[in-house]
Protein backbone atom coordinates (compact mmCIF):
# COMPACT_ATOMS: atom_id res chain seq x y z
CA UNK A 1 0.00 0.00 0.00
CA UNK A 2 2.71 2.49 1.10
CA UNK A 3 4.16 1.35 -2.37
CA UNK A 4 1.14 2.29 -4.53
CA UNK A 5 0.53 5.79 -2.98
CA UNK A 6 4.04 6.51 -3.44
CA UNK A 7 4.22 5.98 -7.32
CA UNK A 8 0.77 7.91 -7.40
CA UNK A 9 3.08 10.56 -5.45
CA UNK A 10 5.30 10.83 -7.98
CA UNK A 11 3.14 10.30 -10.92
CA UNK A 12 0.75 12.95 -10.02
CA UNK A 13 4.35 15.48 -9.52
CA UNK A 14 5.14 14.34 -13.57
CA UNK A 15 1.62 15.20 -14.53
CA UNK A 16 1.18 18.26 -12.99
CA UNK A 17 2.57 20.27 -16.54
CA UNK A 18 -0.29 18.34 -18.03
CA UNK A 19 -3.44 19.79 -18.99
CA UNK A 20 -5.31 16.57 -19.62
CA UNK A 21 -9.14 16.97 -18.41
CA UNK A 22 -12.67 16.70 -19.22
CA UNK A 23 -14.18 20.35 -19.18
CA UNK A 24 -17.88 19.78 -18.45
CA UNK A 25 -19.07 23.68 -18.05
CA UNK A 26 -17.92 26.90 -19.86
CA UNK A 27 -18.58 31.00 -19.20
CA UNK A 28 -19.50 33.25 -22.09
CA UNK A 29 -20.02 36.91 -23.04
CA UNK A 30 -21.28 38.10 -26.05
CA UNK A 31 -21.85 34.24 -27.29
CA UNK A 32 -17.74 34.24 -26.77
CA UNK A 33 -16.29 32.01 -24.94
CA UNK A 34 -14.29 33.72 -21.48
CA UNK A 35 -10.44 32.21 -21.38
CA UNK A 36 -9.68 30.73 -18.18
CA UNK A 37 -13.28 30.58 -17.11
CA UNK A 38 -14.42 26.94 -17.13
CA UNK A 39 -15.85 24.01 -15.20
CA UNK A 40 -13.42 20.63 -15.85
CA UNK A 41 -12.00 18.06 -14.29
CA UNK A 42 -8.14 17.04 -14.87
CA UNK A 43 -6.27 13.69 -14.81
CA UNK A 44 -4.13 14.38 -12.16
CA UNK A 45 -7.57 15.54 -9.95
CA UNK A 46 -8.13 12.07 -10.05
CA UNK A 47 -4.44 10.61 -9.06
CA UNK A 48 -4.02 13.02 -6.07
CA UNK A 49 -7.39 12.13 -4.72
CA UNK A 50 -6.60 8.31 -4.45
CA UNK A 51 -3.04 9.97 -3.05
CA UNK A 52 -5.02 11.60 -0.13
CA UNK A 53 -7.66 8.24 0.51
CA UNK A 54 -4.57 6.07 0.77
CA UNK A 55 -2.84 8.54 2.65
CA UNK A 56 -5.92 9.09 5.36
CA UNK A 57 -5.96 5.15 5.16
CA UNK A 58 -2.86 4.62 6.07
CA UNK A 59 -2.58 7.57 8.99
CA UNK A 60 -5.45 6.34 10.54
CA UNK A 61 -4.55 2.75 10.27
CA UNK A 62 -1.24 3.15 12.16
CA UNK A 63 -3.34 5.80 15.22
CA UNK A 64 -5.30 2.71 15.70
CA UNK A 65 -3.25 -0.07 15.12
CA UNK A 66 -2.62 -1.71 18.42
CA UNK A 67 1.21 -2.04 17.87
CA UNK A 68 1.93 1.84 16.92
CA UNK A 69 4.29 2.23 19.50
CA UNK A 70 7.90 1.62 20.49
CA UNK A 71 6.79 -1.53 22.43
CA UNK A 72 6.66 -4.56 21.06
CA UNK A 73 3.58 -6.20 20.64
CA UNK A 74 4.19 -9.30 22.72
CA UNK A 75 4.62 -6.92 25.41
CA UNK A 76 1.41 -5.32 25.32
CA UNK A 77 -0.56 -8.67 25.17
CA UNK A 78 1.66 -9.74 28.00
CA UNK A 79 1.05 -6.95 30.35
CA UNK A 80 4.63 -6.84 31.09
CA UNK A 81 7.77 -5.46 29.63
CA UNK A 82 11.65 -5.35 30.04
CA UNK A 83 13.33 -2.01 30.43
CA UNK A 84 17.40 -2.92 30.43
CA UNK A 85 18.81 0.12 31.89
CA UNK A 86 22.11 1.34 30.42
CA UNK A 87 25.72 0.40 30.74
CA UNK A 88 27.55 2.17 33.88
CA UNK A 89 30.88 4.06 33.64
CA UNK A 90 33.04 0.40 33.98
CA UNK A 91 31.34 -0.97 31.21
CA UNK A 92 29.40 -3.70 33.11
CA UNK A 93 25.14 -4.26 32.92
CA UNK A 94 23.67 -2.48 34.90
CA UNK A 95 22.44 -5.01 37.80
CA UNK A 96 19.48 -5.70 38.75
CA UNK A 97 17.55 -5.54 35.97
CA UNK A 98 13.79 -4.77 36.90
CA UNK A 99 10.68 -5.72 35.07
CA UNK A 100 7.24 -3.38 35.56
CA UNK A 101 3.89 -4.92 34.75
CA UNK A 102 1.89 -2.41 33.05
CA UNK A 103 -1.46 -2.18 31.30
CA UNK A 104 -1.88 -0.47 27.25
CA UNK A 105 -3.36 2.42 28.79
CA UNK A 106 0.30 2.74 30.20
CA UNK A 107 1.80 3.39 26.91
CA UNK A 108 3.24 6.85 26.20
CA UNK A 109 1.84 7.83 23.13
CA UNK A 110 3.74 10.98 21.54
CA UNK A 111 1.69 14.39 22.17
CA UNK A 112 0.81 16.06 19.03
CA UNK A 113 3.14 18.20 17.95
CA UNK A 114 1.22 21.82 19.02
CA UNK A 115 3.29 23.92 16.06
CA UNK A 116 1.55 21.56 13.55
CA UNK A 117 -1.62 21.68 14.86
CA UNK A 118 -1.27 25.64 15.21
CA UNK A 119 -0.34 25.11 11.20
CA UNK A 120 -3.59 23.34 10.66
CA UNK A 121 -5.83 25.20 12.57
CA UNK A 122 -4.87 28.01 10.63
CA UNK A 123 -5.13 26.20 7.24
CA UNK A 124 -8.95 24.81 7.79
CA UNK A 125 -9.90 28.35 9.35
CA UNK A 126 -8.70 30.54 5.89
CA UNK A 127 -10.45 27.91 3.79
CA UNK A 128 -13.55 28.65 6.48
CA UNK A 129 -12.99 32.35 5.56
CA UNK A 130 -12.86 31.58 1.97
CA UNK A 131 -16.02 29.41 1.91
CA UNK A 132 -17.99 32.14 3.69
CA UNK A 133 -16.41 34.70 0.87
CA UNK A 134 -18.00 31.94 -1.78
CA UNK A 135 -21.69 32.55 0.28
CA UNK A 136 -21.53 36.35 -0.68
CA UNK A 137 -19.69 35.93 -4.82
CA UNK A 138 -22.62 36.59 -7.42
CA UNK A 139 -21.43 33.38 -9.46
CA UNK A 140 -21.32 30.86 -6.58
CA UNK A 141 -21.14 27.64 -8.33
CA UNK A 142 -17.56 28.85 -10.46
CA UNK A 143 -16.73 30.37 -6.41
CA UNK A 144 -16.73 26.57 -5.02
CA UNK A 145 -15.48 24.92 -8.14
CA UNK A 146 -12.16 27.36 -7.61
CA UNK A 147 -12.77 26.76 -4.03
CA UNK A 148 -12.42 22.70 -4.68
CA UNK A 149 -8.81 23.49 -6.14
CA UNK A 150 -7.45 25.55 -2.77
CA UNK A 151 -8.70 22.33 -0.66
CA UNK A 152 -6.71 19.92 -3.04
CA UNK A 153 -3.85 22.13 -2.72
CA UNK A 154 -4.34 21.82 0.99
CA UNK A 155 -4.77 18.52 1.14
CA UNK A 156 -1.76 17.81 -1.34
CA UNK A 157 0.52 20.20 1.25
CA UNK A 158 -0.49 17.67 4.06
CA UNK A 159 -0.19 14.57 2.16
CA UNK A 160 3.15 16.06 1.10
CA UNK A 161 3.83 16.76 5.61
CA UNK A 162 3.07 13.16 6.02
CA UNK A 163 4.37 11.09 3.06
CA UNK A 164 7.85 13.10 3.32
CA UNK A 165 8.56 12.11 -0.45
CA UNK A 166 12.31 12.63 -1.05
CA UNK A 167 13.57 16.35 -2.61
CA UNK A 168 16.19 14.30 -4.92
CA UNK A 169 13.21 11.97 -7.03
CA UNK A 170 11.01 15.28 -6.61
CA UNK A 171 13.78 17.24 -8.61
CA UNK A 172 14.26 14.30 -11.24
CA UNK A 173 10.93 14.31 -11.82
CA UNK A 174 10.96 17.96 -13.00
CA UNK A 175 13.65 17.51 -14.36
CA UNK A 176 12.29 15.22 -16.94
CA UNK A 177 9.27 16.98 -17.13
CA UNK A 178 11.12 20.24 -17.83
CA UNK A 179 13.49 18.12 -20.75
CA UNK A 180 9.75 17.17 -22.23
CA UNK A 181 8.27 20.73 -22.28
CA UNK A 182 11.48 22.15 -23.82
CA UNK A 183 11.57 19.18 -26.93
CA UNK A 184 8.08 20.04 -27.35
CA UNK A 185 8.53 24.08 -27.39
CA UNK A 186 11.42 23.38 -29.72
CA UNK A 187 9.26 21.69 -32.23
CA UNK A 188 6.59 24.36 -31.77
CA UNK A 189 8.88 27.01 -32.55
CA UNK A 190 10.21 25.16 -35.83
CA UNK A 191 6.91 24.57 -37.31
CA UNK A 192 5.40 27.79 -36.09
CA UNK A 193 2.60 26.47 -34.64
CA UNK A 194 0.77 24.26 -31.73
CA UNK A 195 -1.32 21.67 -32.89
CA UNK A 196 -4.25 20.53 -31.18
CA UNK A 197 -3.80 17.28 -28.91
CA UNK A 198 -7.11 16.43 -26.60
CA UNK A 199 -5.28 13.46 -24.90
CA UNK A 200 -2.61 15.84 -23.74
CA UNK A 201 -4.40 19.33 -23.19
CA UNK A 202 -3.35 20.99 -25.85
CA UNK A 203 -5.24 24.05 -27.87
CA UNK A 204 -4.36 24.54 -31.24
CA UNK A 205 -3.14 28.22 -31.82
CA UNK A 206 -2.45 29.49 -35.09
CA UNK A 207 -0.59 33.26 -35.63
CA UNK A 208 -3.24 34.39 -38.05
CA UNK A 209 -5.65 34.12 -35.13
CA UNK A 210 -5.92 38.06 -33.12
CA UNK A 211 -4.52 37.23 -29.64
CA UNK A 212 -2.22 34.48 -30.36
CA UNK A 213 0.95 35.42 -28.38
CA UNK A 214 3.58 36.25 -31.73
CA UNK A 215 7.17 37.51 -32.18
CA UNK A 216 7.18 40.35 -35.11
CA UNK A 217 9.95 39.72 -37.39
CA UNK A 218 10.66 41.74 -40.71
CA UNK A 219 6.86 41.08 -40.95
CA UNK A 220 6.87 37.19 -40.23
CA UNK A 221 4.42 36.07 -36.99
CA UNK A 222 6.38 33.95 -35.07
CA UNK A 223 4.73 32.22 -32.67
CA UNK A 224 5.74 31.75 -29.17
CA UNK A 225 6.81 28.38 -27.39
CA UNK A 226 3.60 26.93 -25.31
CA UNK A 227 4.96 23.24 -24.57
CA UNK A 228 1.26 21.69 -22.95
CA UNK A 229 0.45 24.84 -21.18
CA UNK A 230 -2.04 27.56 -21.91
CA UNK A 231 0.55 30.48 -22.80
CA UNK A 232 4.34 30.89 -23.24
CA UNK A 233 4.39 32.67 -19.69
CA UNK A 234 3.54 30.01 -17.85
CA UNK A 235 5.56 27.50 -19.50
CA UNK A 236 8.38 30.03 -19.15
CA UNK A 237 7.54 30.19 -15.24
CA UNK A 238 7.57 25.65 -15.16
CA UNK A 239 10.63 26.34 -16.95
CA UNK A 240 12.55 28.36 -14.73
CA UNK A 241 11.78 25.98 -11.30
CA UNK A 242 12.89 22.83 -13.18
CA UNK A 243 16.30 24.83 -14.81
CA UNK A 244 16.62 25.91 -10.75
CA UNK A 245 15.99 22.02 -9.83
CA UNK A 246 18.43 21.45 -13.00
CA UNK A 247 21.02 23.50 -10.85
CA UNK A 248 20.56 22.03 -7.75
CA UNK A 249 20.80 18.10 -8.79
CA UNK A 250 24.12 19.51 -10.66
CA UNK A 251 25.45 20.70 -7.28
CA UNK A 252 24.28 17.87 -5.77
CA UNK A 253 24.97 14.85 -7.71
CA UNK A 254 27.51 13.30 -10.05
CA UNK A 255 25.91 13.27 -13.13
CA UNK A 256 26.91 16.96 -13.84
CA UNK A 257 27.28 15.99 -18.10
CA UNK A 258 23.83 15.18 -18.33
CA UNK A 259 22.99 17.32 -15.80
CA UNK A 260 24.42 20.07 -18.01
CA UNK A 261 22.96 18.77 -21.34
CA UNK A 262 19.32 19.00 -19.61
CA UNK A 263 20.19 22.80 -18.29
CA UNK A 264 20.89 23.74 -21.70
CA UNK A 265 17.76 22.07 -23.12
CA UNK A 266 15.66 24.00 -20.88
CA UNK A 267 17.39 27.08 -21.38
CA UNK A 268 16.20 26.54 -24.80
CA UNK A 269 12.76 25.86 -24.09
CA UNK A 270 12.82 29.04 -22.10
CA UNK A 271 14.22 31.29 -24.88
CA UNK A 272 11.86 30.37 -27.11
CA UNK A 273 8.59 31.27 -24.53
CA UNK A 274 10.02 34.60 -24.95
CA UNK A 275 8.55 35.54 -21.40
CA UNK A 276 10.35 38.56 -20.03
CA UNK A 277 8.95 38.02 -17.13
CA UNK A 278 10.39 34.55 -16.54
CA UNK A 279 13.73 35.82 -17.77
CA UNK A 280 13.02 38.36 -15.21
CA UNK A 281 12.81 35.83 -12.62
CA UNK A 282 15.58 33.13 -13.55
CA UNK A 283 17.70 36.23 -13.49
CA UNK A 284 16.11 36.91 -9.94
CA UNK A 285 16.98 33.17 -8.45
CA UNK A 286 20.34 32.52 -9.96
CA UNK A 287 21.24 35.91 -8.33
CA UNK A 288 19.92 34.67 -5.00
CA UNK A 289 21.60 31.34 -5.25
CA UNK A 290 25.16 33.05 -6.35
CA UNK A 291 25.17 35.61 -3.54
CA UNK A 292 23.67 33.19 -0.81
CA UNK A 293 26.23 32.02 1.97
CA UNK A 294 25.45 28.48 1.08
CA UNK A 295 28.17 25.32 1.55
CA UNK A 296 29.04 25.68 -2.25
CA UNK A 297 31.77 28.50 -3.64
CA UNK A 298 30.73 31.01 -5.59
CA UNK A 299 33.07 29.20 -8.56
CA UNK A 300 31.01 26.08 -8.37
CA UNK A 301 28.38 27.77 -9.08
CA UNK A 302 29.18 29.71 -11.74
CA UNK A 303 29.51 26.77 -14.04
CA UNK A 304 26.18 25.82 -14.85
CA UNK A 305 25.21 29.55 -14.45
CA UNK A 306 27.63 30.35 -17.45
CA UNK A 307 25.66 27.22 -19.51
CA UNK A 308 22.81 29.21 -19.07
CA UNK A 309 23.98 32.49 -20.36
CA UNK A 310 25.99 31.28 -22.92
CA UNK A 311 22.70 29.30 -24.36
CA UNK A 312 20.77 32.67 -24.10
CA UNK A 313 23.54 34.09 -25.85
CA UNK A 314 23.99 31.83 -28.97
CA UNK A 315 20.31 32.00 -29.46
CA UNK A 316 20.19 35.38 -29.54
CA UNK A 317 22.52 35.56 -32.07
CA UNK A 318 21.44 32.59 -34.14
CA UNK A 319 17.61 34.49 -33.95
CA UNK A 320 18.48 37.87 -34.73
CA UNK A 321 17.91 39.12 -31.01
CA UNK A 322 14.07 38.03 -30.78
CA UNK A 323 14.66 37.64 -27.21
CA UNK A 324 15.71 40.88 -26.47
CA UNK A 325 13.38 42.75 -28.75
CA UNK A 326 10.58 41.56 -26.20
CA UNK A 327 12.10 44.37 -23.87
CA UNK A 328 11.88 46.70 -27.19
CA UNK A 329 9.66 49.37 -26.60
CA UNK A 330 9.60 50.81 -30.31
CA UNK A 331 7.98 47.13 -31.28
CA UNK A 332 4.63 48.06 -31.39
CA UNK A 333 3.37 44.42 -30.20
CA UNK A 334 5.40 45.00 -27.24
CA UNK A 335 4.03 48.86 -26.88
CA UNK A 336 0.49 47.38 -26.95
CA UNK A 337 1.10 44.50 -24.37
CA UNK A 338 2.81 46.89 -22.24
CA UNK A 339 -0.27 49.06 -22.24
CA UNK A 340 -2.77 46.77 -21.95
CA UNK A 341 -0.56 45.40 -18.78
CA UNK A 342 -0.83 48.68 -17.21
CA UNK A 343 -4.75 49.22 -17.87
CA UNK A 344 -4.92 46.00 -16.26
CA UNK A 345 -3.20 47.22 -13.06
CA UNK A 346 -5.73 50.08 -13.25
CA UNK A 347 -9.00 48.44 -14.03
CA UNK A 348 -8.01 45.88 -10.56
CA UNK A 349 -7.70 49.15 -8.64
CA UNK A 350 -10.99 50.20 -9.67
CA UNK A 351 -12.40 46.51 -8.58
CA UNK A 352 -10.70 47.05 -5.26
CA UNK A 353 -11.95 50.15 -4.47
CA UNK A 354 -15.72 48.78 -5.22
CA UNK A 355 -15.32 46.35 -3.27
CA UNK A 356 -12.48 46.63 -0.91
CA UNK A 357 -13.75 44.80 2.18
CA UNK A 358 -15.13 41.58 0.92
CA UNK A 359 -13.93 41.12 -2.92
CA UNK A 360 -15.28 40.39 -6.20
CA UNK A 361 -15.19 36.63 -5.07
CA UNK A 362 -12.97 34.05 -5.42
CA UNK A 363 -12.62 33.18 -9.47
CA UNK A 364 -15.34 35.81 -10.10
CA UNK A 365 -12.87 38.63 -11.13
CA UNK A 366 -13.17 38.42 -14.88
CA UNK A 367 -17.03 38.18 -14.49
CA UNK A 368 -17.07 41.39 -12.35
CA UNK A 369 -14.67 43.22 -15.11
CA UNK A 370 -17.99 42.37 -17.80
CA UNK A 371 -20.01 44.40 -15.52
CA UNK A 372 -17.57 46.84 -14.81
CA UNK A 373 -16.61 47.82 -18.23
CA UNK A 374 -19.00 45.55 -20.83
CA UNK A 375 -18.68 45.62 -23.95
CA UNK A 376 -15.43 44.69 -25.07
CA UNK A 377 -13.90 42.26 -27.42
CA UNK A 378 -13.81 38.85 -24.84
CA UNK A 379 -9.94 39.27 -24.76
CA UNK A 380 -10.12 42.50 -22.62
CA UNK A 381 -11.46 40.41 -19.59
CA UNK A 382 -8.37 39.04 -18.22
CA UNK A 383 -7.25 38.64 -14.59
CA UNK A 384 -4.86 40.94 -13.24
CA UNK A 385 -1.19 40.34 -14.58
CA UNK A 386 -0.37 40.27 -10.59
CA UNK A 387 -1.22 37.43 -7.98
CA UNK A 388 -1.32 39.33 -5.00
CA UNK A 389 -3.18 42.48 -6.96
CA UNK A 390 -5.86 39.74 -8.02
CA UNK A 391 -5.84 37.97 -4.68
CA UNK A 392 -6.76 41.28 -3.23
CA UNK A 393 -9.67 41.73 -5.61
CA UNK A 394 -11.45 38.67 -5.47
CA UNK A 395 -11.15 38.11 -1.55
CA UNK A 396 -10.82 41.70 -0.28
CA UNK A 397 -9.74 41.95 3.40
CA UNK A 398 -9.51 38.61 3.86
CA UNK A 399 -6.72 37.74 0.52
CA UNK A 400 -4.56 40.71 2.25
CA UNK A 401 -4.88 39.24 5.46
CA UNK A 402 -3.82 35.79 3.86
CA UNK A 403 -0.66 37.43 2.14
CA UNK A 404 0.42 39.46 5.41
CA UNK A 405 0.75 35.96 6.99
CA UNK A 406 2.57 34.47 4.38
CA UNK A 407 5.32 36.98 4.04
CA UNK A 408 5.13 37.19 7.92
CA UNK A 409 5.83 33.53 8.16
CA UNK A 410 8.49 34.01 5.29
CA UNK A 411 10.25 37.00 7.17
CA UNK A 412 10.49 34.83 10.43
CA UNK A 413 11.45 32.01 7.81
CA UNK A 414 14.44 34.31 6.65
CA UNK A 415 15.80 34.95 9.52
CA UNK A 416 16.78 31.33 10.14
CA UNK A 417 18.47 30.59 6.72
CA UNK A 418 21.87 30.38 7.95
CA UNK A 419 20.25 27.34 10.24
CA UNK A 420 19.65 25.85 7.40
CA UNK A 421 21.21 22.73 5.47
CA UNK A 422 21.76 23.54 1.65
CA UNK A 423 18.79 21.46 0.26
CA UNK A 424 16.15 23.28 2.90
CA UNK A 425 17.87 27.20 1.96
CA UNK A 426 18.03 26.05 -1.92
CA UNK A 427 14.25 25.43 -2.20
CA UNK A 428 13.82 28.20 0.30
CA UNK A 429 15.64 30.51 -3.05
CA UNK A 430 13.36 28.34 -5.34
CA UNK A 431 9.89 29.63 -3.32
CA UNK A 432 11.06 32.57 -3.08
CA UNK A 433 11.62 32.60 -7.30
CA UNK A 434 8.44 31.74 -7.67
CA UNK A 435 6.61 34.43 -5.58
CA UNK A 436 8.66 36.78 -7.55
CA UNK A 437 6.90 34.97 -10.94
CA UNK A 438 3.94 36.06 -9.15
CA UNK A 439 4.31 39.75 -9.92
CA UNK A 440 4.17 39.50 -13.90
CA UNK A 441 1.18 36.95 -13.74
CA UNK A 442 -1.83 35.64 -12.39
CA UNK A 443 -1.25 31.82 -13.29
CA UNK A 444 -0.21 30.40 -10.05
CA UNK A 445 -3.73 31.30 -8.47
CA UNK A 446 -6.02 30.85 -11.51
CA UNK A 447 -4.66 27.70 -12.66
CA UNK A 448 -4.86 24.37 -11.41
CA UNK A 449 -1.28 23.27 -12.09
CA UNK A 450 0.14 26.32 -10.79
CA UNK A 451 -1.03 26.22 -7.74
CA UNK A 452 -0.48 23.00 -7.02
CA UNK A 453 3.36 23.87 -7.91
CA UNK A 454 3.00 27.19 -5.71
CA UNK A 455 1.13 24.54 -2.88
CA UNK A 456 4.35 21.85 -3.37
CA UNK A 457 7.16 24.11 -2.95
CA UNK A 458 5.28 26.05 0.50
CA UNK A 459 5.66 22.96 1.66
CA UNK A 460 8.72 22.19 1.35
CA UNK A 461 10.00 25.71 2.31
CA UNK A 462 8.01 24.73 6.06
C-alpha cells in the first residue's frame, strides 16, 4: 500500500505540466467564450485524490493499530515489559535488571506536535474564511469549483507533511518533465505552430488568429513556445523551477554531463517562450543562489550559471535578437502588451476600491470586469497580470490578510536561513523565485497546475 501511494506521489508530480481533463461547463459573453473561465476536471484531480484516501488510510490505520508504539507487541498482550537500563561508567550491565507490569493504557503515546496543529488550525480556518467569501460571490457555483482546487492544494501540502517524499526523485521528476516541455517548445517554434492534442491538453493556436501570443519579425508572426500549457508565460515560469531544480541536482549529484545537457535544453525551451517576465525571474533566483552564503563556492556555481547564459547568448545571435526585442519598446506588439498590462493594473484598482472589504469573489474577477466595463472584445477580460493584486480583488480583506501571513511567516522564515542545510535554503531561493513569478502573472492562483506547484514548494520551504 505504502508502495502504490508513493508511485501515485510521484506520478501525479510528472503530470502536474499536463493539462489533460474533461471540461464539463464553460462562461460566455457576447456568445464568446471567457479564457480561463471553465468548469473541468483534470487527470491528475483524479491521481491526487486516491493519493489523499490512501494517505488518510494509512494515517489512521497506524493511530489505531494496536502495535503503533515503540513496544513490542508481545509486550502489550503480555502486560509486562523489560526495560534494560544502560551500561555504567566500567562498562558492566547495569544489575538488577527490573521488570514493571503495566497495562496499554500505560503506553506513552507521543503528544501532538502543538506547532503543527497551530499550522492546521490556521489552514482549515482561511479555507472557512474563503467558503464564507464563496456565500456572498454573485457566481457561486464557479466560487466553489475554484474553491475545490485551494482544498486539493491543501490537502496535497499535508499529504506532502506526512508522506515526506524525497527532494532528490522530486527534482528528477521535473527535471524530466522540464526536458519534455522544452523538446516540445522546440518543435513548436520550428513549425510555427501548436497543434491541437485532446489526450494531452493541448489548444491549437495558429498566428493568423488576433490574440495568439507572436514575435514580429521583418513582418513574419512567429509564434511563441507553449509546450502543454495555456501560454508561453507560464511555461516560461515551469521552466525556470525545473532549470533551478536542474542546478541544484548539478550541485548535488555526479551526473553533472547530463545534468548540463538537460540545463541547456531548458534554457532553450525558455528562450523560445520569450517571457520577459520569466527571464526576469531566472535572473532573480540565480542571483539569490550566487550571492547566498550556502556550503558551495561562488566558482562552483558559476559553471552551470555560465551554460545558461551562454545558451541565451547563442540564441540570440542565431535568432536575430528576438529575445531581447521583447524588452523593445519601439515594437509596437510589445508597446500594446505593455499598455494593456498597465490598464490592467488600473482596471483591478478600480475593482478594489468597489469592493475593498469583501472582494469580487474568489474566481469571479473576470465576471465582475464584464459588468464593470462591458462591452469589449472577450480578450479585454483578463485577470490581473499580478497574484497578489488579483488575490486582493477577489477576496478583499480577507486575501490581504492571507498574504500578510505568508510573508510574515516568510520574514520569520528568513531569519533562520543560515540554520539551514543547503537542500532546505536552496528550495527556500526556489519559493522565493516563484513568488517573484507572481508579480508578472496571475497563473499560479487561476490555474490548477500552478497552484499545485505554488502549494508543493510552500511545503517544502516549512
Amino acid at each position: 500500500m505504502q508502495k502504490l501511494k508513493t508511485i501515485l506521489l510521484y506520478f501525479f508530480i510528472l503530470l502536474l505540466p499536463w493539462q489533460t481533463r474533461y471540461i464539463f461547463g464553460e462562461i460566455f459573453y457576447n456568445q464568446q467564450k471567457i479564457q480561463g473561465v471553465d468548469f473541468s476536471i483534470y487527470l491528475s484531480e483524479i491521481i491526487l485524490a486516491l493519493v489523499i484516501i490512501l494517505t488518510i488510510y494509512d494515517y489512521y490505520s497506524e493511530k489505531i493499530s494496536p502495535c503503533h508504539s515503540t513496544i513490542s507487541c508481545d509486550m502489550v498482550s503480555t502486560g509486562q515489559a523489560t526495560h534494560s537500563f544502560a551500561r555504567n561508567d566500567k562498562g558492566k550491565n547495569a544489575q538488577n535488571d527490573k521488570e514493571k507490569k503495566f497495562t496499554p493504557n500505560d503506553i506513552d503515546h507521543s503528544k501532538p506536535n502543538i506547532h503543527r496543529t497551530k499550522s492546521l488550525l490556521l489552514l482549515f480556518l482561511i479555507l472557512g474564511c474563503f467558503t464564507f467569501n464563496c456565500l456572498l460571490a454573485p457566481n457561486y457555483q464557479f466560487v466553489f469549483f475554484r474553491l475545490s482546487w485551494l482544498i486539493e492544494a491543501v490537502c496535497f501540502l499535508l499529504v506532502l507533511k506526512l508522506n515526506k517524499p524525497k527532494i532528490e526523485t522530486i527534482s528528477w521528476l521535473f527535471v524530466f518533465s522540464g526536458l519534455a516541455q522544452s523538446c516540445l517548445a522546440i518543435w513548436q517554434f520550428l513549425t510555427n505552430q501548436i497543434i491541437a492534442n485532446k489526450w494531452l491538453g493541448i489548444a491549437k493556436q495558429n498566428t493568423d488568429i488576433l490574440g495568439t501570443p507572436v514575435i514580429l519579425e521583418n513582418g513574419q508572426r512567429i509564434i511563441r513556445a507553449f509546450g502543454s500549457f495555456s501560454h508561453p508565460n507560464i511555461l516560461g515560469g515551469f521552466l525556470v523551477i525545473t532549470i533551478l531544480l536542474t542546478f541544484y541536482l548539478w550541485l548535488s549529484k555526479k551526473e553533472k554531463i547530463a545534468l548540463s545537457l538537460a540545463l541547456i535544453c531548458q534554457t532553450v525551451g525558455l528562450y523560445l517562450t520569450f517571457s520577459r517576465g520569466a527571464f526576469l525571474a531566472l535572473l532573480f533566483g540565480l542571483g539569490i543562489l550566487l550571492l547566498a552564503n550556502t556550503q558551495h563556492k561562488k566558482s562552483i556555481k558559476i559553471i552551470p550559471i555560465s551554460f545558461i547564459l551562454a545558451t541565451f547568448f547563442i540564441l540570440s545571435l542565431s535568432t536575430n535578437n528576438l529575445f531581447l526585442k521583447r524588452f523593445d519598446n519601439v515594437n509596437n506588439l510589445n508597446r500594446k502588451s505593455n499598455a494593456t498590462r498597465v490598464e490592467q493594473i488600473k482596471n483591478s484598482w478600480e475593482i478594489i476600491k468597489d469592493s475593498t472589504w469583501r472582494g469580487v469573489g474568489l474566481g469571479n474577477y473576470q465576471m465582475a470586469l464584464t459588468k464593470k466595463i462591458p462591452n469589449q472584445d472577450v480578450y479585454f477580460y483578463q485577470p490581473a497580470h499580478n497574484v497578489f493584486i488579483l488575490i486582493i480583488a477577489e477576496l478583499g480583506v480577507l486575501g490581504l490578510s492571507f498574504m500578510i501571513l505568508l510573508f510574515a511567516k516568510l520574514f520569520f522564515t528568513l531569519r533562520d536561513f543560515a540554520k539551514f542545510d543547503f537542500t532546505q535554503q536552496y528550495f527556500l531561493i526556489v519559493f522565493l523565485t516563484i513568488l517573484f513569478l507572481g508579480i508578472f502573472d496571475h497563473y499560479l492562483w487561476t490555474t490548477y497546475s500552478g497552484l499545485l506547484i505554488f502549494a508543493l514548494f510552500f511545503a517544502k520551504t516549512q
